[in-house]
PDB file of N, CA and C in Angstrom:
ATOM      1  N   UNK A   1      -9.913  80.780-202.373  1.00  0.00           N
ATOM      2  CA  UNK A   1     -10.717  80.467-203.518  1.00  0.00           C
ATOM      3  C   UNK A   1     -10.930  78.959-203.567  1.00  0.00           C
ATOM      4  N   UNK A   2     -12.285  78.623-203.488  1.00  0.00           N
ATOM      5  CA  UNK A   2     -12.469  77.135-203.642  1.00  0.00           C
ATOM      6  C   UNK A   2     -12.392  76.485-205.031  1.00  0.00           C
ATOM      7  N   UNK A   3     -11.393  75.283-205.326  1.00  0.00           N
ATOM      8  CA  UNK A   3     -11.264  75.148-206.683  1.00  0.00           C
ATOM      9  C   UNK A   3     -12.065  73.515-206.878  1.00  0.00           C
ATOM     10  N   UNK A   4     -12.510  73.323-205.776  1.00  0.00           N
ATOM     11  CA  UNK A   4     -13.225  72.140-206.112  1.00  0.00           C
ATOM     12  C   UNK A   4     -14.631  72.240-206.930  1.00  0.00           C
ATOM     13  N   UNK A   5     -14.773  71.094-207.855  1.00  0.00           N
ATOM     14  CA  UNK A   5     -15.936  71.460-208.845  1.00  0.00           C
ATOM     15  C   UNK A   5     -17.011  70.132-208.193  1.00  0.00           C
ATOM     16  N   UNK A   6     -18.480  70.459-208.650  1.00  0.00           N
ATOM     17  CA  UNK A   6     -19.361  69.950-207.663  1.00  0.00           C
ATOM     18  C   UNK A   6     -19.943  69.423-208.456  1.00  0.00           C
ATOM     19  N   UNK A   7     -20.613  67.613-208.808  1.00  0.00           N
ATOM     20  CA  UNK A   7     -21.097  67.172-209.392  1.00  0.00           C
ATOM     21  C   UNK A   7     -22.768  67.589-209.565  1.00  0.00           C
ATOM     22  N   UNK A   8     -23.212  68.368-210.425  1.00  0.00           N
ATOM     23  CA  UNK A   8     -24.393  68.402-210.123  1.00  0.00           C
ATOM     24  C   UNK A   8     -25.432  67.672-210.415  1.00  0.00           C
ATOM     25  N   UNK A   9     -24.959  66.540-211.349  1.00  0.00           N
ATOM     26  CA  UNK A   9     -25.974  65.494-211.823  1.00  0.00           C
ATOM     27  C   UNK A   9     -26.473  64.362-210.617  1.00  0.00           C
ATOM     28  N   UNK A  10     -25.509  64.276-209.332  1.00  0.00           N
ATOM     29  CA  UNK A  10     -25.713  63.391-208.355  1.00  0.00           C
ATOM     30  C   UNK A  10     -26.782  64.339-207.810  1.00  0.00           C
ATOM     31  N   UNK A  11     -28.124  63.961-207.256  1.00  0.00           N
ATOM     32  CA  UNK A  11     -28.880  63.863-206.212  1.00  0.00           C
ATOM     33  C   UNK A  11     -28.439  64.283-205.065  1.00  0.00           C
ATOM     34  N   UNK A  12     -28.841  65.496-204.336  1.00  0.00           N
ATOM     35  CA  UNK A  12     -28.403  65.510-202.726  1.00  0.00           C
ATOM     36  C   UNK A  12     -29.489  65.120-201.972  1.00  0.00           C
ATOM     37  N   UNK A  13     -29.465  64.471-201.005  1.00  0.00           N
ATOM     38  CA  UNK A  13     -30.801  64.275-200.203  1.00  0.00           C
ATOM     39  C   UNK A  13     -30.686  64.749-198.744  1.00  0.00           C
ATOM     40  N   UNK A  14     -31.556  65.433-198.407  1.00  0.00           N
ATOM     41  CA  UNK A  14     -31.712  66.106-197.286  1.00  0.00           C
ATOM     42  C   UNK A  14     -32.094  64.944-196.121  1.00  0.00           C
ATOM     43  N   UNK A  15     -32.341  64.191-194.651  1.00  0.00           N
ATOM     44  CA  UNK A  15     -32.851  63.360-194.091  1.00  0.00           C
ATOM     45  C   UNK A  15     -33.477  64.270-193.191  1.00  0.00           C
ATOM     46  N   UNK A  16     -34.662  64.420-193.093  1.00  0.00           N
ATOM     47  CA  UNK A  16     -35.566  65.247-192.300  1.00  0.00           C
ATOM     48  C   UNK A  16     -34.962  65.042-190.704  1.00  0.00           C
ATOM     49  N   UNK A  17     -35.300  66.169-190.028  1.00  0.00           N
ATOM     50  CA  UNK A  17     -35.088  65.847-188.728  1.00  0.00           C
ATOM     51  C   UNK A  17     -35.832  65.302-187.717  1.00  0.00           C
ATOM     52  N   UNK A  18     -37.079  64.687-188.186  1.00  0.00           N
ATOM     53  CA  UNK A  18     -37.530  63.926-187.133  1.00  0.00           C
ATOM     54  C   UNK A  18     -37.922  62.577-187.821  1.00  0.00           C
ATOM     55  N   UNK A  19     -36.983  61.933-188.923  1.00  0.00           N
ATOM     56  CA  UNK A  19     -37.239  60.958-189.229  1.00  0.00           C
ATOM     57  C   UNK A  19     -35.936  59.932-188.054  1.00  0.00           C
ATOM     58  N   UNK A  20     -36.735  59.254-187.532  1.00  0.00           N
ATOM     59  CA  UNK A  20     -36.121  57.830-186.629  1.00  0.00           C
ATOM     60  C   UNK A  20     -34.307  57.487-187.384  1.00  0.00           C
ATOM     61  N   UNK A  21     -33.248  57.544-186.356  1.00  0.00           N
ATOM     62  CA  UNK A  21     -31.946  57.308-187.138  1.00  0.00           C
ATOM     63  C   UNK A  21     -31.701  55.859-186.921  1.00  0.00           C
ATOM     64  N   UNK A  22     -31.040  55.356-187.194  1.00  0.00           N
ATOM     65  CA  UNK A  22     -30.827  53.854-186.444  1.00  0.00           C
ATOM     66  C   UNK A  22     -29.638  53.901-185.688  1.00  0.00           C
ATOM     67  N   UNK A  23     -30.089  53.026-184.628  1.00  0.00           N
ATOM     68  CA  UNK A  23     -29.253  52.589-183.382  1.00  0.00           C
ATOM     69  C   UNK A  23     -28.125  52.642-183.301  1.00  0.00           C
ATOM     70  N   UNK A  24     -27.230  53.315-183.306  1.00  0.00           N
ATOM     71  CA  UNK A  24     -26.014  53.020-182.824  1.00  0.00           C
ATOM     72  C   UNK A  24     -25.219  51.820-182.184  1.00  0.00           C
ATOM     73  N   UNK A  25     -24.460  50.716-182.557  1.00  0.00           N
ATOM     74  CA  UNK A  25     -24.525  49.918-181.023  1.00  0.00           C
ATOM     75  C   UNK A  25     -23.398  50.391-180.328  1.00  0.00           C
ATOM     76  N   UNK A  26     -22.972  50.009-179.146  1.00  0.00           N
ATOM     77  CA  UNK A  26     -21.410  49.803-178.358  1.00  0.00           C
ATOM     78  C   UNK A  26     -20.535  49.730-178.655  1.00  0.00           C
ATOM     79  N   UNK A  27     -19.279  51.043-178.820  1.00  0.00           N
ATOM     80  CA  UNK A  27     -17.958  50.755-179.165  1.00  0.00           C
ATOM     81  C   UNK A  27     -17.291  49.758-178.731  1.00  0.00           C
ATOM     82  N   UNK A  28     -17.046  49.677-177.609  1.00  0.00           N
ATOM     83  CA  UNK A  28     -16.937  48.630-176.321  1.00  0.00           C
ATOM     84  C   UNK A  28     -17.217  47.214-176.742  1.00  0.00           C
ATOM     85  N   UNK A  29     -16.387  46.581-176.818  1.00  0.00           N
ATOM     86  CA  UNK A  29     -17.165  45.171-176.945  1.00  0.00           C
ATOM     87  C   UNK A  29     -17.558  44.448-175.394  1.00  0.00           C
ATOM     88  N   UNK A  30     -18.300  43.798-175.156  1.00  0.00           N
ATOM     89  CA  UNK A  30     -18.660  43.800-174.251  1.00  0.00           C
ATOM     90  C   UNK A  30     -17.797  42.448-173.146  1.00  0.00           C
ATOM     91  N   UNK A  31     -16.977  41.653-173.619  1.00  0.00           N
ATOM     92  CA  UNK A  31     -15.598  40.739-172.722  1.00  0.00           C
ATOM     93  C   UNK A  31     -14.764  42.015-172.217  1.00  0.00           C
ATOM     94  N   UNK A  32     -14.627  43.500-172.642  1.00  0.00           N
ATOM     95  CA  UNK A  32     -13.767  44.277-172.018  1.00  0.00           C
ATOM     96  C   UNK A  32     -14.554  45.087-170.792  1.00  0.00           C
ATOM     97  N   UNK A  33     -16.076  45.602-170.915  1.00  0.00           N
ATOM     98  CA  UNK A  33     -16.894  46.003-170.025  1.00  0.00           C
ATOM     99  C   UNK A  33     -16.956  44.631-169.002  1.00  0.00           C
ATOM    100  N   UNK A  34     -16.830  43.879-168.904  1.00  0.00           N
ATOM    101  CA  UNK A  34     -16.784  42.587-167.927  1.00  0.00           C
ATOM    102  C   UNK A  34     -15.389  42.493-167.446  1.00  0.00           C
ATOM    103  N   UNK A  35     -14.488  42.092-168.130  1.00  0.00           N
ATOM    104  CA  UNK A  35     -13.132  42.180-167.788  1.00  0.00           C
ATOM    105  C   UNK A  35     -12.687  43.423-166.493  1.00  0.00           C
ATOM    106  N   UNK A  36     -13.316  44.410-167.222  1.00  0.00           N
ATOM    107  CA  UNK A  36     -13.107  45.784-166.325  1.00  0.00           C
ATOM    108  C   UNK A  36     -13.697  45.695-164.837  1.00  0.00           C
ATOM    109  N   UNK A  37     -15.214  45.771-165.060  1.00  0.00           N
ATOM    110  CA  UNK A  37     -15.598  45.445-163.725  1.00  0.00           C
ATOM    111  C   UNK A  37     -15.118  44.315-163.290  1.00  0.00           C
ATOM    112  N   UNK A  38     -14.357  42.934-163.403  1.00  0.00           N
ATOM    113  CA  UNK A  38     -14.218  42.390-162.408  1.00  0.00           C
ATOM    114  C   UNK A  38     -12.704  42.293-162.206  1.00  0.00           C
ATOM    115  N   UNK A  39     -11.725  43.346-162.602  1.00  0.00           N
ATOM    116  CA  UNK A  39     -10.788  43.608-162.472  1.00  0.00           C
ATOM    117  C   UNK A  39     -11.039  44.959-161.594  1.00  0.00           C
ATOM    118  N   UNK A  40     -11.629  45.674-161.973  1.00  0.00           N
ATOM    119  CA  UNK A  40     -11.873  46.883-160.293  1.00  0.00           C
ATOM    120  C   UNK A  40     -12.239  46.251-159.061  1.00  0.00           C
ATOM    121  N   UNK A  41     -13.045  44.788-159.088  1.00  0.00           N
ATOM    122  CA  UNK A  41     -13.733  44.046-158.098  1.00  0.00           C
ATOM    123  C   UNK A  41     -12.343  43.624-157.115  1.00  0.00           C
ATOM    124  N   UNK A  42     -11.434  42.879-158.186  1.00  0.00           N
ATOM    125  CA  UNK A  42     -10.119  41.859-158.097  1.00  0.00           C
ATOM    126  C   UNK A  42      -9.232  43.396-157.157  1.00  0.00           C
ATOM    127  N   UNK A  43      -8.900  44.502-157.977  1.00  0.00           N
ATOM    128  CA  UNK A  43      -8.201  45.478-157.617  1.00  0.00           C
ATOM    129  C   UNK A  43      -8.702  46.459-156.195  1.00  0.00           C
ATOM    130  N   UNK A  44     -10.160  46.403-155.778  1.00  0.00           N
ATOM    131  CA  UNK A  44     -10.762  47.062-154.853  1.00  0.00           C
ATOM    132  C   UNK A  44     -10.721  45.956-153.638  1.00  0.00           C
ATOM    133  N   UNK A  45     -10.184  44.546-153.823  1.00  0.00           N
ATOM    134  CA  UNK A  45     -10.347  43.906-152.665  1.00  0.00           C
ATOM    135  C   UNK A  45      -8.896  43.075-152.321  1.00  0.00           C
ATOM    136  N   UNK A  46      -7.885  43.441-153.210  1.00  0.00           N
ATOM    137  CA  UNK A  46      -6.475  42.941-152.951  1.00  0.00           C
ATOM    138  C   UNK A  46      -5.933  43.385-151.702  1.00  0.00           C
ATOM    139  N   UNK A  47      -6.011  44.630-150.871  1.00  0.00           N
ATOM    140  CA  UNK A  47      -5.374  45.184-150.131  1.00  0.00           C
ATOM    141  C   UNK A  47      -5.678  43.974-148.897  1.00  0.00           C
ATOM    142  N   UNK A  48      -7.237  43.660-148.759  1.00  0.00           N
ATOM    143  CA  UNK A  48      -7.655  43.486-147.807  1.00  0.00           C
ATOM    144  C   UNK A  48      -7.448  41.997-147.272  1.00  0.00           C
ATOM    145  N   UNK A  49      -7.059  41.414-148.054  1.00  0.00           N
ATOM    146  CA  UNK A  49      -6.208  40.073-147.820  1.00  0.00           C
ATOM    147  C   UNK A  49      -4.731  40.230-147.095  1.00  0.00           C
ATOM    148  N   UNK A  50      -4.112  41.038-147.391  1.00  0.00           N
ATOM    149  CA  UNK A  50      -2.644  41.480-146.796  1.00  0.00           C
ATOM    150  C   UNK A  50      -3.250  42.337-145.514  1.00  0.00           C
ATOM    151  N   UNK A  51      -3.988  42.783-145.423  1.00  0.00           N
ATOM    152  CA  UNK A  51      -4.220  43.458-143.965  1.00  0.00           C
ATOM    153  C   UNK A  51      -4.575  42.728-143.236  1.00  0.00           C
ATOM    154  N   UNK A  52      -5.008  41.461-143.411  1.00  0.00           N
ATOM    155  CA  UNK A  52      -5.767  40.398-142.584  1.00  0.00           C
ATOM    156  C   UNK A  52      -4.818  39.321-141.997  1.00  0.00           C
ATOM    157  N   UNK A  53      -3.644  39.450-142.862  1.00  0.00           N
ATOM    158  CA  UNK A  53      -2.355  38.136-142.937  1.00  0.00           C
ATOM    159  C   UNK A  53      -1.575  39.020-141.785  1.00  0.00           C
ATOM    160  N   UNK A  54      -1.217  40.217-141.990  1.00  0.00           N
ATOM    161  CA  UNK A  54      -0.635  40.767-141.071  1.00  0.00           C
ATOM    162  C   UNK A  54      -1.006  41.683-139.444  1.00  0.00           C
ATOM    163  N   UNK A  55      -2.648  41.253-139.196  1.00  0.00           N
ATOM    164  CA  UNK A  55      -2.787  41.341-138.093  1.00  0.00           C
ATOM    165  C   UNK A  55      -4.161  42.491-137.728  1.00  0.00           C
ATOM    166  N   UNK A  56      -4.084  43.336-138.666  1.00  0.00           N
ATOM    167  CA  UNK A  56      -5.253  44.157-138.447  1.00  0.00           C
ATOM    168  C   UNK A  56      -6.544  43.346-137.939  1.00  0.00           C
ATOM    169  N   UNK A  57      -7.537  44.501-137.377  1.00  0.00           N
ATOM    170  CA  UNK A  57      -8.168  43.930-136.673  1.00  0.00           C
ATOM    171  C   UNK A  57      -9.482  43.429-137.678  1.00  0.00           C
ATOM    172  N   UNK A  58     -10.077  42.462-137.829  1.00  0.00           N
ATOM    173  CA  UNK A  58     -11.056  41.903-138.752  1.00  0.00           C
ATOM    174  C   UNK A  58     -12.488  42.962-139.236  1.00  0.00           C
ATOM    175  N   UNK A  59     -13.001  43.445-138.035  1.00  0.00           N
ATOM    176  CA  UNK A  59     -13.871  44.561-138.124  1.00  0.00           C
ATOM    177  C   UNK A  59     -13.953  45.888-138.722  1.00  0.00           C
ATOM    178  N   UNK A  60     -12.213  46.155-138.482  1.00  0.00           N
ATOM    179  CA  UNK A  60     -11.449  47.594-139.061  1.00  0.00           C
ATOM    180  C   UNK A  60     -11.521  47.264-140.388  1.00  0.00           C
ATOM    181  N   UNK A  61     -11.116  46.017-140.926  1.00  0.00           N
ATOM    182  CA  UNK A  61     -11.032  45.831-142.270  1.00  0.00           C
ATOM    183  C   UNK A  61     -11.953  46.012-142.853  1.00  0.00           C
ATOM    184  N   UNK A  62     -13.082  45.125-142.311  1.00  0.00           N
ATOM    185  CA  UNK A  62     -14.655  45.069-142.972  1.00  0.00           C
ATOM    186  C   UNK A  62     -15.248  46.683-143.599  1.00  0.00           C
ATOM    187  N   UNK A  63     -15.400  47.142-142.332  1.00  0.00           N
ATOM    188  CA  UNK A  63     -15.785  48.609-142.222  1.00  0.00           C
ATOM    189  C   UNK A  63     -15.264  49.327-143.852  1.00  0.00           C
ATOM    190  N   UNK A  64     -13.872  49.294-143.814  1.00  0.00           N
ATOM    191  CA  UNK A  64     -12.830  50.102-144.265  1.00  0.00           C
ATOM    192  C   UNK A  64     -13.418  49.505-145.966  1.00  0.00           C
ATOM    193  N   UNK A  65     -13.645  47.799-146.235  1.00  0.00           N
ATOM    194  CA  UNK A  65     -14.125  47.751-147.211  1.00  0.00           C
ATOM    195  C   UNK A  65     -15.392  47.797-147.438  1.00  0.00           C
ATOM    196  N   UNK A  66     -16.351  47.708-146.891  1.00  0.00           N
ATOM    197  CA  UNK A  66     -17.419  48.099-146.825  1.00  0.00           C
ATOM    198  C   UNK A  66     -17.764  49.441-147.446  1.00  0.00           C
ATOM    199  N   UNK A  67     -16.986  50.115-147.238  1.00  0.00           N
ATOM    200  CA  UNK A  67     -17.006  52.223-147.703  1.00  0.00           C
ATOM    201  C   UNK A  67     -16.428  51.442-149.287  1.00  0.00           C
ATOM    202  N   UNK A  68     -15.233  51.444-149.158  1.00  0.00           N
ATOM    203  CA  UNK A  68     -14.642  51.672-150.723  1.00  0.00           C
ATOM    204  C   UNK A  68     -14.785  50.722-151.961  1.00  0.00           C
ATOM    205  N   UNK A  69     -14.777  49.664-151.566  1.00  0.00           N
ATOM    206  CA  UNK A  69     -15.093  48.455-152.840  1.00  0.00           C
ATOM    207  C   UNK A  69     -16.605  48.754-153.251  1.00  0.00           C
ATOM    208  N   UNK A  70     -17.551  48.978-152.831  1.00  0.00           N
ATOM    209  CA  UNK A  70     -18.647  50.312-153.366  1.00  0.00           C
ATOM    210  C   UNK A  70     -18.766  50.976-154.007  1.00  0.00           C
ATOM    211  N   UNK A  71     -17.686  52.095-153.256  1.00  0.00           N
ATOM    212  CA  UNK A  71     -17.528  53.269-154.186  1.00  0.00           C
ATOM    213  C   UNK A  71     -16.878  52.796-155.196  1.00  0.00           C
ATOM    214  N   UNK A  72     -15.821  52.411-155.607  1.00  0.00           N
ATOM    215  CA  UNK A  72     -15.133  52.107-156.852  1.00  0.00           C
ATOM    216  C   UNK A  72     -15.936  50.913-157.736  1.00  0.00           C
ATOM    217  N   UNK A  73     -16.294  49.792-157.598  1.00  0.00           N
ATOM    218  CA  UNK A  73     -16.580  49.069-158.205  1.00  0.00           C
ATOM    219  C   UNK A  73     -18.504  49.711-158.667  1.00  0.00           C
ATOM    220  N   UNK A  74     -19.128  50.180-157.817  1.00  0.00           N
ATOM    221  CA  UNK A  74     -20.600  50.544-158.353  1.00  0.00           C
ATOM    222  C   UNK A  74     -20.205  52.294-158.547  1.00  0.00           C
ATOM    223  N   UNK A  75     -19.660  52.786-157.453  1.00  0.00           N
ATOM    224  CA  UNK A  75     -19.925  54.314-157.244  1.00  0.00           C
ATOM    225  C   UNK A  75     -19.606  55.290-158.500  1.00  0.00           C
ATOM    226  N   UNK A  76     -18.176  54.569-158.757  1.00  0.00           N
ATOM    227  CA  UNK A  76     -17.830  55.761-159.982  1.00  0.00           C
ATOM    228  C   UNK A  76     -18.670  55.285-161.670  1.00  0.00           C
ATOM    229  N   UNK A  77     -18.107  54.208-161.620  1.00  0.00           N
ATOM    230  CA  UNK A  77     -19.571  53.127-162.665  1.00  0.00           C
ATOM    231  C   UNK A  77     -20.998  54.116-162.888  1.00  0.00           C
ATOM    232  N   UNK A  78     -21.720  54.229-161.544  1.00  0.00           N
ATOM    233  CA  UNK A  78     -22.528  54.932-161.656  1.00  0.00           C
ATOM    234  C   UNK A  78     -23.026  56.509-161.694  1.00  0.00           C
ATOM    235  N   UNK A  79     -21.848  56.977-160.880  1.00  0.00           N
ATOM    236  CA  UNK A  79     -21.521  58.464-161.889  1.00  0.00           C
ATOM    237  C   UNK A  79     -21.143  58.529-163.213  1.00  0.00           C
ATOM    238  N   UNK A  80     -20.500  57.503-163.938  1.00  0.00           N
ATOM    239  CA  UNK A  80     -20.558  58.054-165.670  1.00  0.00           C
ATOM    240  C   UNK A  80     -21.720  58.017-166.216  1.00  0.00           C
ATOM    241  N   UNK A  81     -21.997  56.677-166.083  1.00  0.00           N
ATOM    242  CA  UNK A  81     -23.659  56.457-166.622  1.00  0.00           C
ATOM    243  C   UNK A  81     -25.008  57.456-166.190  1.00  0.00           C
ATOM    244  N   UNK A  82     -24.972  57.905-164.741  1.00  0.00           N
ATOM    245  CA  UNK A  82     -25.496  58.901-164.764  1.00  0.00           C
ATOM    246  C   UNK A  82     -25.718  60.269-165.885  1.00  0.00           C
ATOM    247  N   UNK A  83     -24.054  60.329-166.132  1.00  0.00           N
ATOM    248  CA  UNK A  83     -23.506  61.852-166.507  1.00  0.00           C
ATOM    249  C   UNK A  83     -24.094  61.163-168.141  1.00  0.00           C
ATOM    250  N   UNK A  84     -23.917  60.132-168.769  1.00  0.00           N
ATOM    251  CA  UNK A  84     -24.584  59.790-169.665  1.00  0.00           C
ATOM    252  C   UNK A  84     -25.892  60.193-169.976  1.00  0.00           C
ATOM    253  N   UNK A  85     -26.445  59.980-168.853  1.00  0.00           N
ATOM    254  CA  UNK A  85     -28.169  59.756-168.932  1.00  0.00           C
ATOM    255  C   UNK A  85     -28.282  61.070-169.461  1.00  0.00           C
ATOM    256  N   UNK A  86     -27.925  62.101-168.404  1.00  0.00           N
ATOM    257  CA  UNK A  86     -28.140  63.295-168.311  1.00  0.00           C
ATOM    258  C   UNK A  86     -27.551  63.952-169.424  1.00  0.00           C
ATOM    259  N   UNK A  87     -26.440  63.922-169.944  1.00  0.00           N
ATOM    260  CA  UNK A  87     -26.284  64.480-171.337  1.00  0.00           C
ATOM    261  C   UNK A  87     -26.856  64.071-172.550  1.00  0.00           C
ATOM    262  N   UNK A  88     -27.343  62.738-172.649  1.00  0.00           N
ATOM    263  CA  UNK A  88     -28.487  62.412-173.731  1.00  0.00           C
ATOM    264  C   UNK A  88     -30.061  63.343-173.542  1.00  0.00           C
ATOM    265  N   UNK A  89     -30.134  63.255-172.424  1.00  0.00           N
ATOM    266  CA  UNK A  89     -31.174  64.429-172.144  1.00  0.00           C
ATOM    267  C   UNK A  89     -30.862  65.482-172.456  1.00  0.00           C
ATOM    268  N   UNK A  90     -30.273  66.374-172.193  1.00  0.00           N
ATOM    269  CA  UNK A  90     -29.555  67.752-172.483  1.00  0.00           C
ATOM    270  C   UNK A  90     -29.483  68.112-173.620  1.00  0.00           C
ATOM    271  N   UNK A  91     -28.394  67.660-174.269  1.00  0.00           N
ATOM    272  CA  UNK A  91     -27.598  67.747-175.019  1.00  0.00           C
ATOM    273  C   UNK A  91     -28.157  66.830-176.591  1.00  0.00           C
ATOM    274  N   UNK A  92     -29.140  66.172-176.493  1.00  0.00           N
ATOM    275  CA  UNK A  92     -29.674  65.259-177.442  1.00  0.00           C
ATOM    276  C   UNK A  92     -28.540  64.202-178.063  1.00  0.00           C
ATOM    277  N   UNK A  93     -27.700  63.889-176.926  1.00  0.00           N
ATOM    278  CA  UNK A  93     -26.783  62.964-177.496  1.00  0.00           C
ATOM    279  C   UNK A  93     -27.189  61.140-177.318  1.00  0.00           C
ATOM    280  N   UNK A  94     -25.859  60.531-177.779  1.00  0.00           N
ATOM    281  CA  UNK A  94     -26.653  59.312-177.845  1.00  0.00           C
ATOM    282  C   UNK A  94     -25.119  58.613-177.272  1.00  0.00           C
ATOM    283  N   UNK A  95     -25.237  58.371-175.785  1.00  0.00           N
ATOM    284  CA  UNK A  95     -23.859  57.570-175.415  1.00  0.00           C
ATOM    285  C   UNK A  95     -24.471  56.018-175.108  1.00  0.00           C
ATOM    286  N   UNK A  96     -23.997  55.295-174.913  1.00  0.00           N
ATOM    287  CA  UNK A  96     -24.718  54.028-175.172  1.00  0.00           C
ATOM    288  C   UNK A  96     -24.394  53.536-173.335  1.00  0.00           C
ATOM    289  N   UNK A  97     -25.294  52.937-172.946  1.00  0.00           N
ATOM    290  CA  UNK A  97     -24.696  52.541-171.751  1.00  0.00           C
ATOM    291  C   UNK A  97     -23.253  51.834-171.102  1.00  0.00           C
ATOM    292  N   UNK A  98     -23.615  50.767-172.234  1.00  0.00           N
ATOM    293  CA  UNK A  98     -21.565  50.191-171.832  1.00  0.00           C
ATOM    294  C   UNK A  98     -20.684  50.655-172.032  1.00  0.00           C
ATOM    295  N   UNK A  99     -20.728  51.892-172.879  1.00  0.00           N
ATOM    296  CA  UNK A  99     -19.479  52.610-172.868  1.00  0.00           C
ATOM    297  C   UNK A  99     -19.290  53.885-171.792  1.00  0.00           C
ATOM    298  N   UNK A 100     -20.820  54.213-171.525  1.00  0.00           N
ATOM    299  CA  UNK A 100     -20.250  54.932-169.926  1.00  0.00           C
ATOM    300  C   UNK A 100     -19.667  54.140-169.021  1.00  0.00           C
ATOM    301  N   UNK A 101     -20.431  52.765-168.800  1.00  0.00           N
ATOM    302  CA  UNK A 101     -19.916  51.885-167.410  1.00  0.00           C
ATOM    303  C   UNK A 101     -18.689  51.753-167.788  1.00  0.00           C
ATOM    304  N   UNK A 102     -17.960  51.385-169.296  1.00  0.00           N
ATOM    305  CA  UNK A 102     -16.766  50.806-168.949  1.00  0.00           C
ATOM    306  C   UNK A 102     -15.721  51.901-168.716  1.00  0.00           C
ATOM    307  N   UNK A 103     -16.207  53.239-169.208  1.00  0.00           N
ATOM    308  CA  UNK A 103     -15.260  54.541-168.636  1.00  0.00           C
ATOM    309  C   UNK A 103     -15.135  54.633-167.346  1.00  0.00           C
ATOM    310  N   UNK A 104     -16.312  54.239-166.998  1.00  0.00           N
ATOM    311  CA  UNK A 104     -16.159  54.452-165.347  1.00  0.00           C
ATOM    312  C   UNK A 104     -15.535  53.431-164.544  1.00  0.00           C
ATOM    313  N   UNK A 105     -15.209  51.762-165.069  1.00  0.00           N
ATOM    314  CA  UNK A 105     -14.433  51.200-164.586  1.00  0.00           C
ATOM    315  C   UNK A 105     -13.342  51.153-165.172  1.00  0.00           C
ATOM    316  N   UNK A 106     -12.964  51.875-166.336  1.00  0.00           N
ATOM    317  CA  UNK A 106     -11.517  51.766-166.453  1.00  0.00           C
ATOM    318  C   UNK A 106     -11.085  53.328-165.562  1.00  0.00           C
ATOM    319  N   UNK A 107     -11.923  54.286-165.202  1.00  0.00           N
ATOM    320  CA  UNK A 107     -11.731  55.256-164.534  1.00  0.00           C
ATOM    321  C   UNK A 107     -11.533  54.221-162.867  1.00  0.00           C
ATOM    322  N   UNK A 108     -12.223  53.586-162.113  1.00  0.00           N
ATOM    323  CA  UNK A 108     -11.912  53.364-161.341  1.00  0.00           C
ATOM    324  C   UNK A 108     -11.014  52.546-161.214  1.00  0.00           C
ATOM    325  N   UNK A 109     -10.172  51.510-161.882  1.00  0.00           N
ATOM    326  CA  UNK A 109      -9.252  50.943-162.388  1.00  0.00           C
ATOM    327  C   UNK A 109      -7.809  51.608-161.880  1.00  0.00           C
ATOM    328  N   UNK A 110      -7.888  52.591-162.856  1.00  0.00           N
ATOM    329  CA  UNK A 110      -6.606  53.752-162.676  1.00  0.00           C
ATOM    330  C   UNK A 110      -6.418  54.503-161.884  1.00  0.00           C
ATOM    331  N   UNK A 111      -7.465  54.596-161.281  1.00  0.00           N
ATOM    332  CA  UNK A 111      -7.624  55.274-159.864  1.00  0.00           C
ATOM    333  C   UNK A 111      -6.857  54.763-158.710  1.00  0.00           C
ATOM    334  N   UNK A 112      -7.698  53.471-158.781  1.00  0.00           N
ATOM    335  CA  UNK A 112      -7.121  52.308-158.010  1.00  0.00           C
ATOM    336  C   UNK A 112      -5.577  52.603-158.013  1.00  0.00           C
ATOM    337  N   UNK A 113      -4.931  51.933-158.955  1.00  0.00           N
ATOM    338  CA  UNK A 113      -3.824  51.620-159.244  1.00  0.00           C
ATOM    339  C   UNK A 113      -2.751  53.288-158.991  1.00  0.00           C
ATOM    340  N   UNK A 114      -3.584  53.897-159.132  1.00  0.00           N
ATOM    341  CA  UNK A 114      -2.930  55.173-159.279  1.00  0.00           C
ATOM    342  C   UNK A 114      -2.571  55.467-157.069  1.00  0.00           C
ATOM    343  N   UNK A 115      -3.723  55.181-156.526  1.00  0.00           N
ATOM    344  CA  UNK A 115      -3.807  54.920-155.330  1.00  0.00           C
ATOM    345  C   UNK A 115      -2.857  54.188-154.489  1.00  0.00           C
ATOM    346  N   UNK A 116      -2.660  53.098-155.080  1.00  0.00           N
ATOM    347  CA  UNK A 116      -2.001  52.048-154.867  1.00  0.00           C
ATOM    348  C   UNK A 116      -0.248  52.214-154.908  1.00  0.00           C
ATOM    349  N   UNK A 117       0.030  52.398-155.944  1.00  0.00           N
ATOM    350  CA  UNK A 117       1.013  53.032-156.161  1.00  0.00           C
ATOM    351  C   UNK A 117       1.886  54.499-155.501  1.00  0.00           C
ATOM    352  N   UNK A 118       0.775  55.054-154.668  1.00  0.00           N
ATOM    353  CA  UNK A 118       1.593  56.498-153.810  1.00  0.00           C
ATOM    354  C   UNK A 118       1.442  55.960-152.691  1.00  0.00           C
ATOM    355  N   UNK A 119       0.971  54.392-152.041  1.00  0.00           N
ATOM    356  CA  UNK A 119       0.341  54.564-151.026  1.00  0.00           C
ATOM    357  C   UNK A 119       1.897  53.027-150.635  1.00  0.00           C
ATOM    358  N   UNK A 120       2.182  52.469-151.069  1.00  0.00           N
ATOM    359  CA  UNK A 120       3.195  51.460-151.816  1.00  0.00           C
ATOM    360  C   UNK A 120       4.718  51.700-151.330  1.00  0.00           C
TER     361      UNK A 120
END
């Protein structure tokens, strides 16, 4: 039984559905979307200094970063924001761009580190 009582002298107002909402901005402030990417940058290219001190061959290295500091620093970055795009389409949602990118570099971040750590 609902015992709440309902003011009826207040006004309810309906907001039509195709009247324009306003903008949302970025949860994210944007020194942490920067911070991030250039801490996946810092974290995707640490290995490759210690492989170089201890003898590997210069080319093997290149190669080897060439594939992955890519993928992590743009690749996964650009699968959230993708998956963004595409669910604002879909789904009529509204994700804002810096907060996909910075999921996706704090996703590649932890990855990293998560990597790093079994490999250690």
């Amino acid at each position: 039984m609902d015992t709440q009582k309902i003011d009826s002298s207040v006004p309810t107002e309906r907001v039509p559905d195709n009247m324009p909402r306003p903008q949302q901005r970025s949860l994210v402030p944007k020194g942490i979307t920067i911070g991030l990417a250039v801490f996946a940058l810092v974290l995707s290219l640490a290995g490759y200094g210690f492989r170089l001190m201890i003898g590997d061959d210069v080319g093997t290295v290149l190669r080897h970063a060439a594939v992955i500091v890519p993928a992590f620093v743009i690749g996964i970055p650009l699968f959230f924001w993708l998956g963004s795009r595409l669910l604002n389409k879909v789904k009529g949602l509204h994700i804002e761009t810096r907060n996909a990118l910075t999921l996706g570099w704090l996703t590649a971040c932890v990855a990293m580190l998560w990597l790093m750590g079994t490999y250690s």
